[in-house]
N, C-alpha and C. Protein backbone atom coordinates (compact mmCIF):
# COMPACT_ATOMS: atom_id res chain seq x y z
N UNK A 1 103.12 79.87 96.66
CA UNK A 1 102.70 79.08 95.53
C UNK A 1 103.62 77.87 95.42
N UNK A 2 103.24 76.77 95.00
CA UNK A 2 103.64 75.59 95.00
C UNK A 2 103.47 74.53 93.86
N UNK A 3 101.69 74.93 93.68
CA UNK A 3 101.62 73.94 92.21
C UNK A 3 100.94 75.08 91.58
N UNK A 4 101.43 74.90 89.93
CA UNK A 4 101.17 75.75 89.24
C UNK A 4 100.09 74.85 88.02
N UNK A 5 98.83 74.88 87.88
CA UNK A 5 97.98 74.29 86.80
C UNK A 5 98.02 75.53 85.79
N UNK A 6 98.64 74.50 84.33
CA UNK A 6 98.15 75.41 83.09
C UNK A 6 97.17 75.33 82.62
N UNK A 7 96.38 76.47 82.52
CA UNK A 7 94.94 76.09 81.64
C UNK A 7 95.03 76.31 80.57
N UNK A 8 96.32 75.61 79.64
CA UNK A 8 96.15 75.87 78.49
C UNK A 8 97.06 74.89 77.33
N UNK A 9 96.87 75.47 76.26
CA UNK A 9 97.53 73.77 75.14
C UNK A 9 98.70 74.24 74.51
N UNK A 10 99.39 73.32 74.11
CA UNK A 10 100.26 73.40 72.77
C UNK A 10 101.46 74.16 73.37
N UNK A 11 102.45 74.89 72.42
CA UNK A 11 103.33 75.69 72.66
C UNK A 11 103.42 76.77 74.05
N UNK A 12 102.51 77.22 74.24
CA UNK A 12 102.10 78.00 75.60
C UNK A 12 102.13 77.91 76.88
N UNK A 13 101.63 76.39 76.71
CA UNK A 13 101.86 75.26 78.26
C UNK A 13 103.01 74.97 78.17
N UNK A 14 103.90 74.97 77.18
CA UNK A 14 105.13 74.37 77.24
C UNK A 14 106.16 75.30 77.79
N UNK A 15 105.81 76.29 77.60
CA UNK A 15 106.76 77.48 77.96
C UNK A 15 106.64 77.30 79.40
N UNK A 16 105.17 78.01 79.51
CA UNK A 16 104.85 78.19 80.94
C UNK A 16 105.14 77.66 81.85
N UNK A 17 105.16 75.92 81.47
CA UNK A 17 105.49 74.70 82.38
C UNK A 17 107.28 74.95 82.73
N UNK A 18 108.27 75.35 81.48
CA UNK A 18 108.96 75.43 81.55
C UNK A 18 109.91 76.38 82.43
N UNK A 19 108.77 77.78 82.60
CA UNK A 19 109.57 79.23 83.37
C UNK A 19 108.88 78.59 85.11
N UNK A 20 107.88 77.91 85.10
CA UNK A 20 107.18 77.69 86.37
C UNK A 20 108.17 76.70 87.49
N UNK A 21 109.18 75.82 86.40
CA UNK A 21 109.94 75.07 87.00
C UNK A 21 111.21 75.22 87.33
N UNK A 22 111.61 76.32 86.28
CA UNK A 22 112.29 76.99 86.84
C UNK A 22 112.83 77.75 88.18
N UNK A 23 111.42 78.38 88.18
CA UNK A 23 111.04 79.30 89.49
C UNK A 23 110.95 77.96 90.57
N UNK A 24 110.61 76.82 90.61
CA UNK A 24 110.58 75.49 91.32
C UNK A 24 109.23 75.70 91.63
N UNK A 25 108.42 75.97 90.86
CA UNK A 25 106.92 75.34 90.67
C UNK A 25 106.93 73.86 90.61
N UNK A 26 105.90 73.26 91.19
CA UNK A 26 105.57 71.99 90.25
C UNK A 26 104.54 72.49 89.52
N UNK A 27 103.83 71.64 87.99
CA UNK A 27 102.82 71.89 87.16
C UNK A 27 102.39 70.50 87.04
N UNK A 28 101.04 71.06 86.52
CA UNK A 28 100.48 70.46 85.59
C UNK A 28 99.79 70.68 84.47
N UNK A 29 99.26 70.21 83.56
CA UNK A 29 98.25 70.51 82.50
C UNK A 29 97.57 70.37 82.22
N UNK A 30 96.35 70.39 81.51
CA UNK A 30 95.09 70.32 80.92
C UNK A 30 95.28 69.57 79.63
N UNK A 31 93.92 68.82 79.07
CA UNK A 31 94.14 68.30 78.28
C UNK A 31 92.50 68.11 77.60
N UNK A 32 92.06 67.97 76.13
CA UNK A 32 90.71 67.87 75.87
C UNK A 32 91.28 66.38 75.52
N UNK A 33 89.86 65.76 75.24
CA UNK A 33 90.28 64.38 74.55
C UNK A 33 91.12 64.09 73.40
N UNK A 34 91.08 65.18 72.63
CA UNK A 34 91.12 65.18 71.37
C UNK A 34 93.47 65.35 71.41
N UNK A 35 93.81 65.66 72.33
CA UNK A 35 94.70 66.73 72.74
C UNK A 35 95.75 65.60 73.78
N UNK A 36 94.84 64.27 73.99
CA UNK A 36 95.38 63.23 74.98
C UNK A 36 97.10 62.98 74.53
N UNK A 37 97.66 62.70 73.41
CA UNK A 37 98.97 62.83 72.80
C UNK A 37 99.62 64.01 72.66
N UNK A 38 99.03 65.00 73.09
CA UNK A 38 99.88 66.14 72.33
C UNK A 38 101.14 66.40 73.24
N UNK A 39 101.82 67.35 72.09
CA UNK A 39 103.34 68.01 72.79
C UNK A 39 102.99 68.05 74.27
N UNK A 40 102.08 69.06 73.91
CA UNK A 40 101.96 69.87 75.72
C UNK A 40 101.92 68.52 77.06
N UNK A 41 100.66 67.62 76.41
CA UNK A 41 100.51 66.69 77.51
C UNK A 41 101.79 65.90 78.13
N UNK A 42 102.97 65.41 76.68
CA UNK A 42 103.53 64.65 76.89
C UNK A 42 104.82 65.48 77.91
N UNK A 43 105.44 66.64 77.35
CA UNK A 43 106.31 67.71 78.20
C UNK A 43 105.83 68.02 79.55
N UNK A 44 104.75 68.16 79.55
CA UNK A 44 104.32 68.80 81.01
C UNK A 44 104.69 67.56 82.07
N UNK A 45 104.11 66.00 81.28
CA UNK A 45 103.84 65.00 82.55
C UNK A 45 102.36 65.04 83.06
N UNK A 46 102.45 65.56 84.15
CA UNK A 46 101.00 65.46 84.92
C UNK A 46 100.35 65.98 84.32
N UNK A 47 99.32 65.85 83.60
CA UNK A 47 97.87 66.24 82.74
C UNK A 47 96.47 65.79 83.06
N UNK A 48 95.56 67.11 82.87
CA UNK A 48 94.54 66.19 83.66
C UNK A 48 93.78 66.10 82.56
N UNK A 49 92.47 65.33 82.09
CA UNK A 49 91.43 65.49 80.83
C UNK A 49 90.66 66.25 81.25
N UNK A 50 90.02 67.24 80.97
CA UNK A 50 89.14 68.12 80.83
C UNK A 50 87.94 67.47 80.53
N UNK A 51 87.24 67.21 79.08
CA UNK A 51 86.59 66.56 78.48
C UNK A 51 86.65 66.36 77.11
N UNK A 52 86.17 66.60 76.28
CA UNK A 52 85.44 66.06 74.39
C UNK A 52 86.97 66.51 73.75
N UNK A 53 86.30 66.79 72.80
CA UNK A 53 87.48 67.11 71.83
C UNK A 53 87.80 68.76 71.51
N UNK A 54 86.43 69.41 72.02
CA UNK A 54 85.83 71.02 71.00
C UNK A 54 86.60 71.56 72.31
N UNK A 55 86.85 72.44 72.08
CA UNK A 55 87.62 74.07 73.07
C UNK A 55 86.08 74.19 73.77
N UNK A 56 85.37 74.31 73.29
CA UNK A 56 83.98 74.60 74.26
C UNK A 56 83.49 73.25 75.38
N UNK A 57 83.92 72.16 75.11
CA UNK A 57 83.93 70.88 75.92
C UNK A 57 85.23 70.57 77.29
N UNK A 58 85.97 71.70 76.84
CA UNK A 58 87.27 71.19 77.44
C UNK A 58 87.92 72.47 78.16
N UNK A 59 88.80 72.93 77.15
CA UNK A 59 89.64 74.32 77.65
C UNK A 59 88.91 75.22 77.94
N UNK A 60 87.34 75.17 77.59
CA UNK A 60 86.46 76.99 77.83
C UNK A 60 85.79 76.89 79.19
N UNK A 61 85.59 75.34 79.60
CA UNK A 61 85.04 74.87 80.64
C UNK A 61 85.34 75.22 82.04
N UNK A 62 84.98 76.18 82.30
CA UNK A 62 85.60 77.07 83.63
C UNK A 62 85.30 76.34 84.63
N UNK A 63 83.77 75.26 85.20
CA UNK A 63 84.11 74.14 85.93
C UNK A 63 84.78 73.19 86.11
N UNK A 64 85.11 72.75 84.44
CA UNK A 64 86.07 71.45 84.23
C UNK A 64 87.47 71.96 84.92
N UNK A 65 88.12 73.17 84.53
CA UNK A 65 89.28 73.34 84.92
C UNK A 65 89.50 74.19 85.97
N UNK A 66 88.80 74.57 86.81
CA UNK A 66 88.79 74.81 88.23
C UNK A 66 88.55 73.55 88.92
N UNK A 67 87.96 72.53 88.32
CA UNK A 67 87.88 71.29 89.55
C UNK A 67 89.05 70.44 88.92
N UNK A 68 89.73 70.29 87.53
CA UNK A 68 91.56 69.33 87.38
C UNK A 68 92.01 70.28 88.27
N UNK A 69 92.10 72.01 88.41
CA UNK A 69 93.08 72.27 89.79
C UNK A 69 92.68 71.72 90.93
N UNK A 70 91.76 71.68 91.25
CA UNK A 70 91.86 71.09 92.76
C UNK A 70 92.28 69.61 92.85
N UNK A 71 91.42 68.56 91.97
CA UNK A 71 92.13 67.53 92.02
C UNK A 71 93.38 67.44 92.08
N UNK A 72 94.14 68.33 91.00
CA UNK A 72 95.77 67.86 90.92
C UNK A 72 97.04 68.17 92.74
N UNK A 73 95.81 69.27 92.95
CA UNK A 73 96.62 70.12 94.64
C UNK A 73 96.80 71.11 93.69
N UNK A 74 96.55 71.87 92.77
CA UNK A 74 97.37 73.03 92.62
C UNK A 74 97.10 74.26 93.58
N UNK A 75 97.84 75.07 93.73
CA UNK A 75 97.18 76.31 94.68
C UNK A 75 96.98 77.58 93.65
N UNK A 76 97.63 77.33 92.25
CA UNK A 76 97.53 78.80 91.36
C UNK A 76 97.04 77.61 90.18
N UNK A 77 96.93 79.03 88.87
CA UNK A 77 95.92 78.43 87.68
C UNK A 77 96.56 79.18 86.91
N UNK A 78 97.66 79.11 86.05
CA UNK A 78 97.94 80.25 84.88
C UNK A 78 96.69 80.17 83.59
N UNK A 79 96.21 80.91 83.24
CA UNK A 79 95.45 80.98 81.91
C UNK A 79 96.04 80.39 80.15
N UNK A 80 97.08 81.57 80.36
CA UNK A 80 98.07 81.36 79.62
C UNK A 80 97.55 82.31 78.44
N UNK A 81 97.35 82.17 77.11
CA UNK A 81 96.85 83.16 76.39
C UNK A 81 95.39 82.57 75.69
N UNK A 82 94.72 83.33 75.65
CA UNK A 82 93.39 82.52 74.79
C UNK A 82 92.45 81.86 75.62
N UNK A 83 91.82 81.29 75.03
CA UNK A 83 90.99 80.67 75.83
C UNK A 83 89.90 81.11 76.83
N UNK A 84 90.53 81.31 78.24
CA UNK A 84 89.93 82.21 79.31
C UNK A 84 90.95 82.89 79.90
N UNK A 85 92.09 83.17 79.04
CA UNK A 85 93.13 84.43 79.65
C UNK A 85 92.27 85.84 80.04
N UNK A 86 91.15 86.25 79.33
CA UNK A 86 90.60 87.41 79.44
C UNK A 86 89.31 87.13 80.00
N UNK A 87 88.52 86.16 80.90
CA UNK A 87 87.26 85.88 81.09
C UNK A 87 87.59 86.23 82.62
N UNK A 88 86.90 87.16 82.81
CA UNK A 88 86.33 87.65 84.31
C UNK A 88 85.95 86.89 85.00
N UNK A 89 85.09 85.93 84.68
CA UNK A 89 84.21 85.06 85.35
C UNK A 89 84.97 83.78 85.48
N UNK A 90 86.01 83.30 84.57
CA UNK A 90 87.16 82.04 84.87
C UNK A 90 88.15 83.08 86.00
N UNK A 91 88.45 83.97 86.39
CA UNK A 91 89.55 84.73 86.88
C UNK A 91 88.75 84.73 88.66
N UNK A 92 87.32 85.14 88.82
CA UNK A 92 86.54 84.71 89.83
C UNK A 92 86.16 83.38 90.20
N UNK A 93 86.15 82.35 89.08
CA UNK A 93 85.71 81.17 89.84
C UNK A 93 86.70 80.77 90.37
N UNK A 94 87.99 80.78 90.15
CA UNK A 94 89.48 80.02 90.37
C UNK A 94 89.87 80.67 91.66
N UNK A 95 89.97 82.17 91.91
CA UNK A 95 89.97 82.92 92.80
C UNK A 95 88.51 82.35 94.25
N UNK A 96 87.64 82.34 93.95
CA UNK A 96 86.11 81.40 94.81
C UNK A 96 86.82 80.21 95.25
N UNK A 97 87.67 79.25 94.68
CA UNK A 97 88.11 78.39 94.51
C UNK A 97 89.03 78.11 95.71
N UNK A 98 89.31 79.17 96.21
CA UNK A 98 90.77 79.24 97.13
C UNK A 98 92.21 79.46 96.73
N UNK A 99 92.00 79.77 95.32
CA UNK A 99 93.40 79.77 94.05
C UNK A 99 93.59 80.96 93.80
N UNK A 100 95.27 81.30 93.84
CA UNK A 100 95.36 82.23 92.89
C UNK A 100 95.16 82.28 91.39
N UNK A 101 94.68 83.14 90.74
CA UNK A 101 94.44 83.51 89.06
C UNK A 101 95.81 84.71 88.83
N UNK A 102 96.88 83.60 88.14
CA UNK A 102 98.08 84.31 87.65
C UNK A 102 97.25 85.23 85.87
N UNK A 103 97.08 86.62 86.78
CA UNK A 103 96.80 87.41 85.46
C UNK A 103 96.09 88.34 86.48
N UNK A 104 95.22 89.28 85.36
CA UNK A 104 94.74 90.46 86.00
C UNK A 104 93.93 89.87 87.09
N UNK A 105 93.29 91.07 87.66
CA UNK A 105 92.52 90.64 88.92
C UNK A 105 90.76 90.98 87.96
N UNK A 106 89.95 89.89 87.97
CA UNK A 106 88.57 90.22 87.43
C UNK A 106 88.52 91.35 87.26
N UNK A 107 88.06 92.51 88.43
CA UNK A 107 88.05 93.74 87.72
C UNK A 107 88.53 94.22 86.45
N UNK A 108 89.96 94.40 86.65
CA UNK A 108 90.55 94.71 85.24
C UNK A 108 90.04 93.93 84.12
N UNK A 109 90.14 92.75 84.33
CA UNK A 109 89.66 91.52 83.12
C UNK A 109 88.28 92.41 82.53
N UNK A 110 87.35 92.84 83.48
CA UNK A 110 86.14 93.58 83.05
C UNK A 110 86.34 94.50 82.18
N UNK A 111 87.24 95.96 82.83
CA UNK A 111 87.48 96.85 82.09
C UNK A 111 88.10 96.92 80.68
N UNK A 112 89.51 95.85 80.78
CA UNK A 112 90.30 96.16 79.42
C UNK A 112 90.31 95.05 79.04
N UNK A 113 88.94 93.88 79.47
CA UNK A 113 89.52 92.46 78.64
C UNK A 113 89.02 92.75 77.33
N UNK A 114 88.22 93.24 76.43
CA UNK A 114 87.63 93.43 75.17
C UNK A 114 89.04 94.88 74.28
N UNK A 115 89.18 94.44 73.07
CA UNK A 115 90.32 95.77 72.74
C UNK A 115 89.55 96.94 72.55
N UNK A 116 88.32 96.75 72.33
CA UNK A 116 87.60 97.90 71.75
C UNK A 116 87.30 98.91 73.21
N UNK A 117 86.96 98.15 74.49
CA UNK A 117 86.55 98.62 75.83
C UNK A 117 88.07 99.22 75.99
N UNK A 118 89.06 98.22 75.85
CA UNK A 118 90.55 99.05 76.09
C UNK A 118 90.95 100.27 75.50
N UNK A 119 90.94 100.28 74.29
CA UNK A 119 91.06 101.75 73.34
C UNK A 119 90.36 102.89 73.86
N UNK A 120 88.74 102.34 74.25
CA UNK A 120 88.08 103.45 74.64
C UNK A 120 88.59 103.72 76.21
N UNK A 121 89.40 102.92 76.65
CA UNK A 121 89.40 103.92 78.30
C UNK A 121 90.93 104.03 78.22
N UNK A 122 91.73 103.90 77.21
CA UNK A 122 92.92 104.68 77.16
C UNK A 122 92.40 105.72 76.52
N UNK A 123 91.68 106.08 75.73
CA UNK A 123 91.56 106.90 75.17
C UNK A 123 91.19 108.31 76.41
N UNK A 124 90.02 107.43 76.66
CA UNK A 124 89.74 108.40 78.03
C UNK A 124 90.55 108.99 79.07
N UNK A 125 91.54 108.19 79.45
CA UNK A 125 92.63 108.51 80.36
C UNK A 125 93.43 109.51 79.55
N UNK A 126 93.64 109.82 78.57
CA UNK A 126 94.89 110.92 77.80
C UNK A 126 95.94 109.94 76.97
N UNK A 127 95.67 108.46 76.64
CA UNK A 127 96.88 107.88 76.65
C UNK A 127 96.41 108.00 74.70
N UNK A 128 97.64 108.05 73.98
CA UNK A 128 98.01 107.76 72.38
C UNK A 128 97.20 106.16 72.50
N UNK A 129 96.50 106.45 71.11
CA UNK A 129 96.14 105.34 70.52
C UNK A 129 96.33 105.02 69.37
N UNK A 130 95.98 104.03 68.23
CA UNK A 130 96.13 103.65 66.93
C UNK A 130 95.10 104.38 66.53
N UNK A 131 95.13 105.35 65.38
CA UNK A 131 93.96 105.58 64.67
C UNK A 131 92.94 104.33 63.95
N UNK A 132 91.97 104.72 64.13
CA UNK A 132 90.72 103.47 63.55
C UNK A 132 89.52 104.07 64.28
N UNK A 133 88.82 102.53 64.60
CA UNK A 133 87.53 102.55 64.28
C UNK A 133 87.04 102.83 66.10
N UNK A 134 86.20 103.17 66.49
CA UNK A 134 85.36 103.89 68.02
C UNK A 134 84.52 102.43 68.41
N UNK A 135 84.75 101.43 67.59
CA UNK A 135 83.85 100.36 68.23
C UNK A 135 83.86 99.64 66.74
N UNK A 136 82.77 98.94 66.63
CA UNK A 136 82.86 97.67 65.84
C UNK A 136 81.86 97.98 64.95
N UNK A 137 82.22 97.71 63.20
CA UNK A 137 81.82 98.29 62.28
C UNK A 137 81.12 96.73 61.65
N UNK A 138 79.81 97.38 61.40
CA UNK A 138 79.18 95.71 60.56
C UNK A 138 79.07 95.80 59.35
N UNK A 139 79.65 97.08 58.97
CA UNK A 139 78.90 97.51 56.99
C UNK A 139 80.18 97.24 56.59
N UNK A 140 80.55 96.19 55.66
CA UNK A 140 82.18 96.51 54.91
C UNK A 140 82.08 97.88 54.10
N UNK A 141 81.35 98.58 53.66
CA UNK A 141 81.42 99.74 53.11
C UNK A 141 82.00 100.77 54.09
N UNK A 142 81.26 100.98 55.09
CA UNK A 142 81.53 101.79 56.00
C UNK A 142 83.33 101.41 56.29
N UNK A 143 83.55 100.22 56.76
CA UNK A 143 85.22 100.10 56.86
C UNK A 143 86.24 100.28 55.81
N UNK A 144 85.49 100.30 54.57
CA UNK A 144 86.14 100.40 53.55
C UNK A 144 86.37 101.79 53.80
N UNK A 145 85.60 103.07 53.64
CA UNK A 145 85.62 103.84 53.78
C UNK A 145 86.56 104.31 54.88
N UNK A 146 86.67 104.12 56.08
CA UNK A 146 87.31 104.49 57.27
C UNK A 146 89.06 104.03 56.93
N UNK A 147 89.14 102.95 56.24
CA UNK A 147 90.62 102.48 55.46
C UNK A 147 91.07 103.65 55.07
N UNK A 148 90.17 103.67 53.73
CA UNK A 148 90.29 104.77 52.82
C UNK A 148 91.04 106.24 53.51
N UNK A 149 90.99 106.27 54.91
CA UNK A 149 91.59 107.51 55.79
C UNK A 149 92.20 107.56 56.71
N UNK A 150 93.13 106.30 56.62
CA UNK A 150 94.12 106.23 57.46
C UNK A 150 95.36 105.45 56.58
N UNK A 151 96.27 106.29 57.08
CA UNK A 151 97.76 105.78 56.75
C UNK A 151 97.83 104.21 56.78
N UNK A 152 98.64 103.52 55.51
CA UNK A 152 99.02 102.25 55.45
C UNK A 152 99.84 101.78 56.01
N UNK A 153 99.99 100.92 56.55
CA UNK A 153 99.34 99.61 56.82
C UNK A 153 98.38 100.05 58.17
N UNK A 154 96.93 98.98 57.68
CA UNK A 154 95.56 98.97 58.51
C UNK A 154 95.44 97.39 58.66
N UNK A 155 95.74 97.52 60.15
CA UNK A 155 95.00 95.76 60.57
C UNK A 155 93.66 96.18 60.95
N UNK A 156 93.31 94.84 60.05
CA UNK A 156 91.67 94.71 59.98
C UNK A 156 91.97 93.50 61.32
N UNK A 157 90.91 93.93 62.29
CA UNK A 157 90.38 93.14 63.25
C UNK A 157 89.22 92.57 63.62
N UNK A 158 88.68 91.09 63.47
CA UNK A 158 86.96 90.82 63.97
C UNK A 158 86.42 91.35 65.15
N UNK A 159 85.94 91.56 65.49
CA UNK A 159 85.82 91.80 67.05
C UNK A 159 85.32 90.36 68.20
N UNK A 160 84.85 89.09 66.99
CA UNK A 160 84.34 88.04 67.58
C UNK A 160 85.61 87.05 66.91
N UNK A 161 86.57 87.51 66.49
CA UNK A 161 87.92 86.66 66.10
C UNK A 161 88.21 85.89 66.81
N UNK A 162 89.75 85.77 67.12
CA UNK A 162 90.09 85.02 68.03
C UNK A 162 91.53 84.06 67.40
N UNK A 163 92.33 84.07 67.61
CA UNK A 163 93.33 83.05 67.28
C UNK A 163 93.82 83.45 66.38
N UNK A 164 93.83 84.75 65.92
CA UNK A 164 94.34 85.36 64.82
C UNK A 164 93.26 85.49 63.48
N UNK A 165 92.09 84.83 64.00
CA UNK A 165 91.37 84.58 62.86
C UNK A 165 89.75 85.65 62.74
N UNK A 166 90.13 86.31 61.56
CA UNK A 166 89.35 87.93 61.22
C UNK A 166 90.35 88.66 61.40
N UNK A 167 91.77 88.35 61.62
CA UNK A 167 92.68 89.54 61.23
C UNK A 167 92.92 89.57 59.40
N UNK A 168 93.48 90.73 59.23
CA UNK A 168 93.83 90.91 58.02
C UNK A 168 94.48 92.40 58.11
N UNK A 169 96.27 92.07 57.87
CA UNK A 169 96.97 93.38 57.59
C UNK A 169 96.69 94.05 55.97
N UNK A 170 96.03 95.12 55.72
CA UNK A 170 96.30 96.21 54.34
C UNK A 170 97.42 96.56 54.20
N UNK A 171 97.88 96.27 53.45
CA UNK A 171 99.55 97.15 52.64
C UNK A 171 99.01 97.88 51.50
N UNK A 172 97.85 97.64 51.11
CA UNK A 172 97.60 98.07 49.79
C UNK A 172 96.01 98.39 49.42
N UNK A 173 95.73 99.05 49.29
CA UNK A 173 94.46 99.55 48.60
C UNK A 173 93.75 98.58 47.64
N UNK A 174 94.60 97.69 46.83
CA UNK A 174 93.95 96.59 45.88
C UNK A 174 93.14 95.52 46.41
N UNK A 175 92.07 95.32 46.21
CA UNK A 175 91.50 93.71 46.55
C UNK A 175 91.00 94.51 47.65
N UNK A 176 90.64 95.92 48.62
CA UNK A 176 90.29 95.73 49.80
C UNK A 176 88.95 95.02 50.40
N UNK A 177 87.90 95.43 49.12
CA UNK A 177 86.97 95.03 49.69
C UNK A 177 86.66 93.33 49.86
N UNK A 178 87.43 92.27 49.17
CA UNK A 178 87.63 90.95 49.30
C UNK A 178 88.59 90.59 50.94
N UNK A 179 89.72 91.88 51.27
CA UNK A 179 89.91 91.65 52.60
C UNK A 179 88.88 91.86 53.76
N UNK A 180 88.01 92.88 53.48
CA UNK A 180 87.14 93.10 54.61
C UNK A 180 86.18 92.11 54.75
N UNK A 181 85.97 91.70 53.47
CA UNK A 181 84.74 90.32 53.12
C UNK A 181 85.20 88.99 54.39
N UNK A 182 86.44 88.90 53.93
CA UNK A 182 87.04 87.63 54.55
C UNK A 182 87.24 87.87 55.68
N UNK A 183 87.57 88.92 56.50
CA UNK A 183 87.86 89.25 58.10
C UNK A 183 86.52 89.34 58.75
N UNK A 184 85.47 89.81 57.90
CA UNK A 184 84.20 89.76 58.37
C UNK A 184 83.73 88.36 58.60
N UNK A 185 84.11 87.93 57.97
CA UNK A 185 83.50 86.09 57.64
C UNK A 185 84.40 85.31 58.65
């Protein structure tokens, strides 16, 4: 490995760029339009544009950023977190590509990229899990209820979240059903 492309923004690329050069990577980065000034672009240096401004125009774009790696020479693609850290199908195109995909190998991405698919095949294997929910609950009653029977503190999780957003930690029994409202939403 030689050039290392981040496929990813902000604080994350910065690190990454940082342990990659360490190791005497060269990098580069990604960038949406919207994103042309940012930290990441300006620290990294070499940045390539992706496209628009939206995460779906730019960073989700598994063509856009399999073809800035090749343009730039990279030979690897870190993900980084988010985005397409867990997409099977970004982990195969980059890999099609002639690139390594620093992260699981697709397969795995298949099996344990979803938490709910993960729980259920640790579960299966014999391994301790968090008590909760067997899959994804759409009734806030029903989760209310399932709260209602497990030891405090309960992170509420979306299952279509993302970025932290549809989490919600319980410390407390008060207000629950206004937390489940809002993690649902």
């Amino acid at each position: 490995m030689h050039k290392l492309l981040i496929a990813n923004r902000g604080e994350i690329a910065c690190r990454i760029a940082r342990t990659a050069r360490r190791l005497g990577l060269a990098v580069a980065g990604v960038h949406s339009s919207a994103d042309a000034s940012a930290r990441h672009v300006r620290e990294i240096g070499e940045s390539l544009r992706l496209g628009g401004p939206t995460a779906a125009e730019s960073y989700l774009d598994i063509e856009a950023v399999v073809g800035a790696a090749l343009r730039c020479g990279a030979d690897a693609v870190h993900p980084g977190y988010g985005f397409l850290s867990e997409n099977a199908a970004f982990a195969r195109a980059v890999e099609a590509a002639g690139l390594v995909f620093v992260g699981p190998r697709p397969e795995t991405l298949e099996r344990l990229g979803g938490k709910a698919i993960a729980k259920a095949e640790a579960r299966r294997l014999g391994i301790p899990v968090v008590p909760g929910s067997e899959g994804a609950l759409d009734d806030a009653a029903a989760v209310a209820a399932l709260v209602r029977t497990l030891s405090l503190p309960v992170l509420l999780k979306a299952v279509a979240g993302g970025g932290g957003r549809g989490m919600a930690v319980i410390n407390s029994l008060d207000g629950l059903e206004a937390r489940i409202d809002g993690a649902m939403r």
